[in-house]
PDB file of N, CA and C in Angstrom:
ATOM      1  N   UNK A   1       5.393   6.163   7.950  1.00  0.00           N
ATOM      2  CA  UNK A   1       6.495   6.203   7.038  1.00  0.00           C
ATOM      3  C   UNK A   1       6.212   5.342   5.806  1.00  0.00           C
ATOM      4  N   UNK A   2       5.679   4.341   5.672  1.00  0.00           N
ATOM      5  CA  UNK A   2       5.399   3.456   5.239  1.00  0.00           C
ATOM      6  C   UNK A   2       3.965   4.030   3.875  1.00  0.00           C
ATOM      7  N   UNK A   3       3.179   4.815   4.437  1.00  0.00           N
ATOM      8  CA  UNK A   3       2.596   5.794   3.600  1.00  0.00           C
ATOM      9  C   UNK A   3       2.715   7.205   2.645  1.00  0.00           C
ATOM     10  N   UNK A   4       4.419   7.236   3.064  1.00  0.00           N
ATOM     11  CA  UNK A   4       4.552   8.184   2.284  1.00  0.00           C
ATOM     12  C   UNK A   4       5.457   8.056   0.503  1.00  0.00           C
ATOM     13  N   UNK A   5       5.043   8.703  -0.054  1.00  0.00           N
ATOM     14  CA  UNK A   5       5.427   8.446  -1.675  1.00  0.00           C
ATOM     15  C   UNK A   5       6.817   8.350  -1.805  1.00  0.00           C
ATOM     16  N   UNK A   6       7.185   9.342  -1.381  1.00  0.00           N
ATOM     17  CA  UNK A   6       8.882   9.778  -1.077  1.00  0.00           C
ATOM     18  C   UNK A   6       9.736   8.401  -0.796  1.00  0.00           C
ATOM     19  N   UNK A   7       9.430   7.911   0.442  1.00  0.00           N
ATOM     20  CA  UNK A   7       9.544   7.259   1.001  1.00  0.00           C
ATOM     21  C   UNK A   7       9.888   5.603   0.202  1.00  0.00           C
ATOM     22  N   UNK A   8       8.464   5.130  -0.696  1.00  0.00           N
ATOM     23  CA  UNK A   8       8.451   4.139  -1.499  1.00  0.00           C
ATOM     24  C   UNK A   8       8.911   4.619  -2.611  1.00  0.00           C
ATOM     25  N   UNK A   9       9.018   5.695  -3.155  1.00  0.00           N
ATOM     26  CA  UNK A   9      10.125   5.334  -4.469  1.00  0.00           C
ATOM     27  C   UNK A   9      11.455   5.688  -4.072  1.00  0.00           C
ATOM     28  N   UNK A  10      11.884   6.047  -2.961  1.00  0.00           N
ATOM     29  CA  UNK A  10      13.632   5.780  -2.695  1.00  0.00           C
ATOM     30  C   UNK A  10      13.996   4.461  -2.641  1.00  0.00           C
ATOM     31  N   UNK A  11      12.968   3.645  -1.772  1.00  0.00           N
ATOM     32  CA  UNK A  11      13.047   2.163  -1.276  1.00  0.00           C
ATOM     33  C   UNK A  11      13.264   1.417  -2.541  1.00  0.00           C
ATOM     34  N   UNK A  12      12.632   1.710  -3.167  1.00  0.00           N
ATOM     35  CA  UNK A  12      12.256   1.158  -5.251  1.00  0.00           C
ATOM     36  C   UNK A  12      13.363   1.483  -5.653  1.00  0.00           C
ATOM     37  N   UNK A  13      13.576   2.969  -5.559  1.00  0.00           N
ATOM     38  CA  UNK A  13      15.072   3.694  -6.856  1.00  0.00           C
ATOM     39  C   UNK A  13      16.059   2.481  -6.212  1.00  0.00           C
ATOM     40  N   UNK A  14      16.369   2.605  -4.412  1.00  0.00           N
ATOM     41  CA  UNK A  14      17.600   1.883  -4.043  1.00  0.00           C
ATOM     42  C   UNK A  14      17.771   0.748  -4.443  1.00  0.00           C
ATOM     43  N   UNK A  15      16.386  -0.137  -4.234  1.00  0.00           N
ATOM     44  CA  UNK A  15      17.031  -1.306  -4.897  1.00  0.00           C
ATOM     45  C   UNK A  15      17.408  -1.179  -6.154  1.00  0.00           C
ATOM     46  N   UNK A  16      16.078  -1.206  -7.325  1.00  0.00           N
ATOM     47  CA  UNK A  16      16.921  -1.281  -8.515  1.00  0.00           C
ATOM     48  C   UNK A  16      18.142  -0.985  -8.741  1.00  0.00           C
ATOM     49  N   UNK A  17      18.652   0.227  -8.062  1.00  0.00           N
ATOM     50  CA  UNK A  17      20.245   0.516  -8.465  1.00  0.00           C
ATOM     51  C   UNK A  17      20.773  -0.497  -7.832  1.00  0.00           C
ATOM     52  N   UNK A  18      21.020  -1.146  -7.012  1.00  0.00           N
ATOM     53  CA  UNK A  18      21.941  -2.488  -5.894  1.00  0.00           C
ATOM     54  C   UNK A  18      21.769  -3.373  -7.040  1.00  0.00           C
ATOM     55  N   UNK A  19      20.294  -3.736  -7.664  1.00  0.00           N
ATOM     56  CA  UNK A  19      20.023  -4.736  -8.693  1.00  0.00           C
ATOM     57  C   UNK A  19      20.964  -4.995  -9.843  1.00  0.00           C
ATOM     58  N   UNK A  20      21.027  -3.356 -10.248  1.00  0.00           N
ATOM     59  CA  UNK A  20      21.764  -3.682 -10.925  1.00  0.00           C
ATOM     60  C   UNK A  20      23.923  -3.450 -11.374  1.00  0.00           C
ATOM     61  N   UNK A  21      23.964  -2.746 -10.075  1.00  0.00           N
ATOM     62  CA  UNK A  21      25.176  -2.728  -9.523  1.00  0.00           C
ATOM     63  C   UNK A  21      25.655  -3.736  -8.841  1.00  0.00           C
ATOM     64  N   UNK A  22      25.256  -4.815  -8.062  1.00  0.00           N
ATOM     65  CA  UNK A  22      25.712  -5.623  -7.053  1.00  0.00           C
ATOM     66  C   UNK A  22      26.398  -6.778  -8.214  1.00  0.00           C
ATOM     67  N   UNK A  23      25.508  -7.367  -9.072  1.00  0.00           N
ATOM     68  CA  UNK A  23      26.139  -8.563 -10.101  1.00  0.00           C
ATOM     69  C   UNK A  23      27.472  -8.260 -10.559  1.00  0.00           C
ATOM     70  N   UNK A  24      27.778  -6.720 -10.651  1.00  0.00           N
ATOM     71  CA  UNK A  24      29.328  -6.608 -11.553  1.00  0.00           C
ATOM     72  C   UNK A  24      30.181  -6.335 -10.212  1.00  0.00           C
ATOM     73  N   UNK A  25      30.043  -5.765  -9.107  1.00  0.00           N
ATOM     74  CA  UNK A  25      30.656  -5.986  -7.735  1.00  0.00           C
ATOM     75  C   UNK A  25      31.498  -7.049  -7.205  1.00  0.00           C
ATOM     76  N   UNK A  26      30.143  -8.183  -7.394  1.00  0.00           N
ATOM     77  CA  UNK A  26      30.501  -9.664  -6.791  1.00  0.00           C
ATOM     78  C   UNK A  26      30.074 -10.789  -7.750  1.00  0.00           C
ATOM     79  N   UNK A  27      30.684 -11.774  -7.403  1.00  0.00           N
ATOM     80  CA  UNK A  27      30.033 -12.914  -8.057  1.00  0.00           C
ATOM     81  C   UNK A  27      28.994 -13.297  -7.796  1.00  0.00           C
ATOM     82  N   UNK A  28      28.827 -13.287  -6.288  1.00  0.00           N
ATOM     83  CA  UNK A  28      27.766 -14.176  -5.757  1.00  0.00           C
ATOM     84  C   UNK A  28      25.797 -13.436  -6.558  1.00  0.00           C
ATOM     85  N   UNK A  29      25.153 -14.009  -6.927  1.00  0.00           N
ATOM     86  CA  UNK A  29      23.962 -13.513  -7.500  1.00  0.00           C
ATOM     87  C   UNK A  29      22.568 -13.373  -6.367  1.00  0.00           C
ATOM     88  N   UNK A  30      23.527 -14.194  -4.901  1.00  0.00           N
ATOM     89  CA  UNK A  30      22.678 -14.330  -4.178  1.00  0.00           C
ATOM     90  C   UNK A  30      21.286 -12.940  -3.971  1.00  0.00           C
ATOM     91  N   UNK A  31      22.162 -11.706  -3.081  1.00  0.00           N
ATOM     92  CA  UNK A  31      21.245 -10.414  -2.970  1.00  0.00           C
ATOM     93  C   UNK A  31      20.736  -9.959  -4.353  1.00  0.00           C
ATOM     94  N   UNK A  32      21.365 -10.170  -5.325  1.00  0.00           N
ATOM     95  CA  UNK A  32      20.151  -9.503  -6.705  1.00  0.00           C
ATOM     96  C   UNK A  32      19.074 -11.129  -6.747  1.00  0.00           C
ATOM     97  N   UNK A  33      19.532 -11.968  -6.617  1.00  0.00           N
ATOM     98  CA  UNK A  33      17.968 -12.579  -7.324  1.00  0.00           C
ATOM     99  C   UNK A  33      16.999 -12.611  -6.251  1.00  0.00           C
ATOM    100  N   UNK A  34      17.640 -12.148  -5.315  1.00  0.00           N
ATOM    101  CA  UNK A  34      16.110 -11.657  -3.770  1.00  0.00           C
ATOM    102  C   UNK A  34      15.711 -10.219  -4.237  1.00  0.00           C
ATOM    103  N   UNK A  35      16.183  -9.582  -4.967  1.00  0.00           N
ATOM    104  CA  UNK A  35      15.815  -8.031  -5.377  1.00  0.00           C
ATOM    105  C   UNK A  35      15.083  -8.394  -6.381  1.00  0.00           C
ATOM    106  N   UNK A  36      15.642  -9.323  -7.190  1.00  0.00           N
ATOM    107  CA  UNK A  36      15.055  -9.395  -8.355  1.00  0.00           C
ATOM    108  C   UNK A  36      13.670 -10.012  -8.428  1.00  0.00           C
ATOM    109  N   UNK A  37      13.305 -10.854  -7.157  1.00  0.00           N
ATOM    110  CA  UNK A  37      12.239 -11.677  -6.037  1.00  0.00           C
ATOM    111  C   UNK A  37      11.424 -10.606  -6.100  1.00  0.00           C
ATOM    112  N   UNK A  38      11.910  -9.536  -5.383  1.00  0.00           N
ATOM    113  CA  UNK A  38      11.145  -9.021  -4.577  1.00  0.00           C
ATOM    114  C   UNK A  38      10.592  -7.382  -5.522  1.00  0.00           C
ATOM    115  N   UNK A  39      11.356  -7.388  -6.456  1.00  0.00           N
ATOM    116  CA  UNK A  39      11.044  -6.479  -7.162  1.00  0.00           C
ATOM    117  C   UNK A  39       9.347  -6.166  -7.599  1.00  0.00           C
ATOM    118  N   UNK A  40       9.003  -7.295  -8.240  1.00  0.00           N
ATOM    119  CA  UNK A  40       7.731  -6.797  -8.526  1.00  0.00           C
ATOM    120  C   UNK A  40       6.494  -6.361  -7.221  1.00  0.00           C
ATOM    121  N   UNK A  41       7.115  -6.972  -5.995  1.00  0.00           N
ATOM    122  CA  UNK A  41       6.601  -6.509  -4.574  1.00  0.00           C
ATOM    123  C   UNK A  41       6.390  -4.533  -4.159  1.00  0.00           C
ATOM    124  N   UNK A  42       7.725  -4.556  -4.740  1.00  0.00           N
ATOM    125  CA  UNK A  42       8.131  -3.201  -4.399  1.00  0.00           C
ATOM    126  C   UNK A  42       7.456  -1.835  -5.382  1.00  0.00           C
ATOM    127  N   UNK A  43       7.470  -2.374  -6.811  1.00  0.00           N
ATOM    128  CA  UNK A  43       7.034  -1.413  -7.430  1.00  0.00           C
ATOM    129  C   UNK A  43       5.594  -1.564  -7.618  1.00  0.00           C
ATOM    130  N   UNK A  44       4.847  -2.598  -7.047  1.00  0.00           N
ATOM    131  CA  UNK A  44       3.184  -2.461  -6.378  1.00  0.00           C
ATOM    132  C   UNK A  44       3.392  -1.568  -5.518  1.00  0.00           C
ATOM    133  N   UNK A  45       3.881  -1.885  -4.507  1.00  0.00           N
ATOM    134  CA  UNK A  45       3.816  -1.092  -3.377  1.00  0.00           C
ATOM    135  C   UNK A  45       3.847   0.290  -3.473  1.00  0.00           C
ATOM    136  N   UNK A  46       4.966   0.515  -4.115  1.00  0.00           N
ATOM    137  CA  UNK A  46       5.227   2.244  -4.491  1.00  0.00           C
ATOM    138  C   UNK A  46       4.016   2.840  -5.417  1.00  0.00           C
ATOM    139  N   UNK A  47       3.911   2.277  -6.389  1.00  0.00           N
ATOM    140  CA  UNK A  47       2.278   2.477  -7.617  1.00  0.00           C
ATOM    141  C   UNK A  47       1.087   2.345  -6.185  1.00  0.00           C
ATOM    142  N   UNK A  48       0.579   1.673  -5.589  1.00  0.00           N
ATOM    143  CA  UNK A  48      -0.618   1.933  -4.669  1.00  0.00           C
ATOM    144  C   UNK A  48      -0.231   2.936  -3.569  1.00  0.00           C
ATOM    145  N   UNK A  49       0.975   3.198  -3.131  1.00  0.00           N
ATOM    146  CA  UNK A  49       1.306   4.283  -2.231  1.00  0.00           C
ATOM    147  C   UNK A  49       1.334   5.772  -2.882  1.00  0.00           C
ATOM    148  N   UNK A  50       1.839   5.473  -3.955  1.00  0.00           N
ATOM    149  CA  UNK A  50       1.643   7.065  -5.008  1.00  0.00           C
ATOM    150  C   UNK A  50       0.091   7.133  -5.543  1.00  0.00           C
ATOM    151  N   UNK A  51      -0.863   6.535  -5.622  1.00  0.00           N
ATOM    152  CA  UNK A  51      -1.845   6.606  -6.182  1.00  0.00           C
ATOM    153  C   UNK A  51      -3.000   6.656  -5.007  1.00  0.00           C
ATOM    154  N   UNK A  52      -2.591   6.500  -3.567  1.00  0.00           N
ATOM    155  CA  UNK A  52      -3.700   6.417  -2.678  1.00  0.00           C
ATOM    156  C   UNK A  52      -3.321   7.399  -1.861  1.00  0.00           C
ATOM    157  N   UNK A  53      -1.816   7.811  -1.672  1.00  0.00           N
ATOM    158  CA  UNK A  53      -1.343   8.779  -0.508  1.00  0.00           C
ATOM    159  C   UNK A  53      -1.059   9.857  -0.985  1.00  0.00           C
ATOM    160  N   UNK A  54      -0.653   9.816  -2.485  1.00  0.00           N
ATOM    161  CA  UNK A  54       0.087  10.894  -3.299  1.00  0.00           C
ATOM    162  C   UNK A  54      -0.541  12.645  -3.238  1.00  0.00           C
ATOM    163  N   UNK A  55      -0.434  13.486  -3.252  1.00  0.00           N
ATOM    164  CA  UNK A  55      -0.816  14.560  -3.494  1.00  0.00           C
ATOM    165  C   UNK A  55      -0.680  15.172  -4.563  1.00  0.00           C
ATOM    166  N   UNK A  56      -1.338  15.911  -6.017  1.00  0.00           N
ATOM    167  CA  UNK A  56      -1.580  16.667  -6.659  1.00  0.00           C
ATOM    168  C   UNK A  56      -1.167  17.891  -6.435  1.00  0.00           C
ATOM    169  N   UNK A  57      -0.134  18.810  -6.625  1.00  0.00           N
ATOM    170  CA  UNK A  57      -0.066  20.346  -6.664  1.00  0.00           C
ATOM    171  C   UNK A  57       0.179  21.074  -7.325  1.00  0.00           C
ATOM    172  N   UNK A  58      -0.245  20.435  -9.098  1.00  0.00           N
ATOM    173  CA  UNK A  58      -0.255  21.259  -9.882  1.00  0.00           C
ATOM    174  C   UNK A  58      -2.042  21.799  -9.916  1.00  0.00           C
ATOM    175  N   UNK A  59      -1.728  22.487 -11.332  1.00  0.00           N
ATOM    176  CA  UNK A  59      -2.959  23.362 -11.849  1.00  0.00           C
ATOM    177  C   UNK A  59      -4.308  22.414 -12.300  1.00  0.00           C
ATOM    178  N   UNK A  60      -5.428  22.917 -11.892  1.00  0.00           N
ATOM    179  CA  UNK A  60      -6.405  21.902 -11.966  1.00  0.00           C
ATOM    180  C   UNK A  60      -7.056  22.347 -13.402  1.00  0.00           C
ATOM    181  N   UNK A  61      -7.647  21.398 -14.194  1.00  0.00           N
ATOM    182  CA  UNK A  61      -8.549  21.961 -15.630  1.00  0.00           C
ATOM    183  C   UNK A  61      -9.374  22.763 -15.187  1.00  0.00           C
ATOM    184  N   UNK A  62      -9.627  23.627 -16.706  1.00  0.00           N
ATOM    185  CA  UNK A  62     -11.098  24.151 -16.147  1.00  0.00           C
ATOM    186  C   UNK A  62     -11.934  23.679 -16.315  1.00  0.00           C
ATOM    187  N   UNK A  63     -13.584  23.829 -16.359  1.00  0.00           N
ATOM    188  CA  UNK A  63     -14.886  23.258 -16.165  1.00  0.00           C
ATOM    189  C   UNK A  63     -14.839  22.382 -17.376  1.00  0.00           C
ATOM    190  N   UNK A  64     -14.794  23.175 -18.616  1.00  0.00           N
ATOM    191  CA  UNK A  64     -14.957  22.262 -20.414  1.00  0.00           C
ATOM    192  C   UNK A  64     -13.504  21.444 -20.933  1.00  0.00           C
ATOM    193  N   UNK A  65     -12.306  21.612 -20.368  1.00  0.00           N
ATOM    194  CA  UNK A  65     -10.798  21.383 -20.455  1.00  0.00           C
ATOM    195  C   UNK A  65     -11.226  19.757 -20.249  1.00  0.00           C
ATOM    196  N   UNK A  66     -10.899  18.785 -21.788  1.00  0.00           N
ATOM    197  CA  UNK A  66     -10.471  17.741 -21.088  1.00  0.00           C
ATOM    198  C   UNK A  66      -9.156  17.271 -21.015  1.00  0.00           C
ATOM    199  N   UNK A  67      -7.959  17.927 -21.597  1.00  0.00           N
ATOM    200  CA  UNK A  67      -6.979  17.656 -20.936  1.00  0.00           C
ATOM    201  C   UNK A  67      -6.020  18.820 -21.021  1.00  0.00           C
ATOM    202  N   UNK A  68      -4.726  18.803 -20.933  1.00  0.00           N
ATOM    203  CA  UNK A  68      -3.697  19.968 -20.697  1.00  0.00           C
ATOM    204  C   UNK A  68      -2.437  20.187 -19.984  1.00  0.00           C
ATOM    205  N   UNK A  69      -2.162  20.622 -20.930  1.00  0.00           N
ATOM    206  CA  UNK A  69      -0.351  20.580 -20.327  1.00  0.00           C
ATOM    207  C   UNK A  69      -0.168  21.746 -19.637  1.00  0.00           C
ATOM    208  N   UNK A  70       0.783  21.657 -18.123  1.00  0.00           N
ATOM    209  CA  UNK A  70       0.921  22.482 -17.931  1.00  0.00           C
ATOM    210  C   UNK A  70       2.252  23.975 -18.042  1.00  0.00           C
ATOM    211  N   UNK A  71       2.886  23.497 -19.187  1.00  0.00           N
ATOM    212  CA  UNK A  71       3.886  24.362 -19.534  1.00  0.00           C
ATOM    213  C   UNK A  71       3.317  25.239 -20.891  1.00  0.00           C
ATOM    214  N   UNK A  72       2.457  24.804 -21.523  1.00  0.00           N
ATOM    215  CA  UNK A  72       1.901  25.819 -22.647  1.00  0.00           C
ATOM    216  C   UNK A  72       0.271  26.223 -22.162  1.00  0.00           C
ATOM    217  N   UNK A  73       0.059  27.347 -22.830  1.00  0.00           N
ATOM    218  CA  UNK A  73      -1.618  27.936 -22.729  1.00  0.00           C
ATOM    219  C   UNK A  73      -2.241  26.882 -23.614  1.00  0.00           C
ATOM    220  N   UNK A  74      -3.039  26.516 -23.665  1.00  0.00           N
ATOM    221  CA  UNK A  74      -4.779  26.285 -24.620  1.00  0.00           C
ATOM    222  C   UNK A  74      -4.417  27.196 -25.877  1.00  0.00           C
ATOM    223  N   UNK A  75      -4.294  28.418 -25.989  1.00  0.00           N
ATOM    224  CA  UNK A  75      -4.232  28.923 -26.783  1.00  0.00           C
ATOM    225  C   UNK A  75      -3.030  28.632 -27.958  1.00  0.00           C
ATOM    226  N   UNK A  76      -2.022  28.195 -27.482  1.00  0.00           N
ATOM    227  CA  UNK A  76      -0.578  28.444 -28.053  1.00  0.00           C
ATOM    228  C   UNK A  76      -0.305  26.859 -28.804  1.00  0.00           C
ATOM    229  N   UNK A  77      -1.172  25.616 -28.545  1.00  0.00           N
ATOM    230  CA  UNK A  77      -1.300  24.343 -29.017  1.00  0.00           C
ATOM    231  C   UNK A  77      -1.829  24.415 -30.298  1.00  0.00           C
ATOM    232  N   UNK A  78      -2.849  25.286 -30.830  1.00  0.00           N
ATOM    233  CA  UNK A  78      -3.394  25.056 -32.152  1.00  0.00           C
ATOM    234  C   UNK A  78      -3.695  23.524 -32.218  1.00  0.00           C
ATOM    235  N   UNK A  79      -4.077  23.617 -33.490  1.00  0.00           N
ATOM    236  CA  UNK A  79      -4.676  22.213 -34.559  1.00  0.00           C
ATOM    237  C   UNK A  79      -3.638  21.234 -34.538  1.00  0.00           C
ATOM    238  N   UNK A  80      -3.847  20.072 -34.343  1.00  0.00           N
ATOM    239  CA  UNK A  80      -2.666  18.804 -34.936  1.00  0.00           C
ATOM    240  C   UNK A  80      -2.790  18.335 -36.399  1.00  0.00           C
TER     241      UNK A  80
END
Protein backbone atom coordinates (compact mmCIF):
# COMPACT_ATOMS: atom_id res chain seq x y z
CA UNK A 1 0.00 0.00 0.00
CA UNK A 2 2.62 2.08 0.90
CA UNK A 3 4.00 1.76 -2.85
CA UNK A 4 1.30 2.83 -4.54
CA UNK A 5 1.02 6.53 -6.20
CA UNK A 6 -2.67 6.80 -5.57
CA UNK A 7 -2.22 6.03 -2.36
CA UNK A 8 0.69 8.85 -1.48
CA UNK A 9 -0.90 11.66 -3.11
CA UNK A 10 -4.34 11.20 -1.21
CA UNK A 11 -2.17 10.93 2.05
CA UNK A 12 -0.40 14.46 0.70
CA UNK A 13 -3.85 16.04 -0.88
CA UNK A 14 -5.45 15.06 2.87
CA UNK A 15 -3.18 16.65 4.76
CA UNK A 16 -2.57 19.77 3.04
CA UNK A 17 -6.31 20.32 3.00
CA UNK A 18 -6.55 19.65 7.24
CA UNK A 19 -3.35 22.15 6.95
CA UNK A 20 -5.03 24.38 5.81
CA UNK A 21 -8.61 24.06 7.09
CA UNK A 22 -7.91 23.02 10.73
CA UNK A 23 -6.29 26.80 11.82
CA UNK A 24 -9.77 28.57 10.92
CA UNK A 25 -11.78 25.50 12.72
CA UNK A 26 -9.87 25.81 15.99
CA UNK A 27 -7.60 27.81 17.78
CA UNK A 28 -5.37 25.40 18.91
CA UNK A 29 -2.26 25.36 16.03
CA UNK A 30 -1.25 22.26 17.68
CA UNK A 31 -2.26 19.42 14.55
CA UNK A 32 -1.27 22.00 11.67
CA UNK A 33 2.26 22.77 12.93
CA UNK A 34 2.82 18.69 13.07
CA UNK A 35 1.42 18.82 9.35
CA UNK A 36 3.21 21.60 8.75
CA UNK A 37 6.42 19.31 10.46
CA UNK A 38 5.74 16.78 8.59
CA UNK A 39 4.88 18.18 5.36
CA UNK A 40 8.03 18.30 3.63
CA UNK A 41 8.25 14.35 4.75
CA UNK A 42 5.21 13.66 2.85
CA UNK A 43 5.65 15.35 -0.40
CA UNK A 44 9.28 13.40 -0.67
CA UNK A 45 7.59 10.55 -0.11
CA UNK A 46 4.83 10.94 -2.68
CA UNK A 47 7.65 12.55 -5.50
CA UNK A 48 9.93 9.12 -4.90
CA UNK A 49 6.73 6.90 -4.85
CA UNK A 50 5.41 8.55 -8.19
CA UNK A 51 8.75 8.49 -9.79
CA UNK A 52 9.89 4.82 -8.79
CA UNK A 53 6.36 2.99 -8.69
CA UNK A 54 4.47 5.26 -11.06
CA UNK A 55 3.35 3.91 -14.41
CA UNK A 56 3.36 5.73 -17.84
CA UNK A 57 0.17 5.08 -20.12
CA UNK A 58 0.33 7.53 -22.40
CA UNK A 59 1.80 7.61 -26.06
CA UNK A 60 5.47 6.97 -26.37
CA UNK A 61 7.78 9.40 -28.98
CA UNK A 62 8.86 8.23 -31.98
CA UNK A 63 12.51 7.19 -32.83
CA UNK A 64 13.72 11.21 -34.03
CA UNK A 65 10.69 13.01 -31.65
CA UNK A 66 12.40 14.87 -28.93
CA UNK A 67 9.49 16.00 -27.37
CA UNK A 68 5.49 16.21 -27.74
CA UNK A 69 2.31 16.88 -26.69
CA UNK A 70 -0.11 14.61 -26.57
CA UNK A 71 -3.34 16.46 -27.58
CA UNK A 72 -1.97 18.00 -30.97
CA UNK A 73 -0.11 16.14 -34.11
CA UNK A 74 3.69 17.21 -34.97
CA UNK A 75 2.18 18.44 -37.82
CA UNK A 76 -0.46 21.01 -36.53
CA UNK A 77 2.43 22.93 -34.03
CA UNK A 78 4.28 24.70 -36.89
CA UNK A 79 7.19 27.28 -36.27
CA UNK A 80 7.34 29.43 -32.93
Amino acid sequence: MLKKPAFAVLITTIAVVLYNILPQLTDSFTLAGFIFIASPFLIGWMVYTILRFGKYNGKELNDKAEWGYQDKQHDELGMF
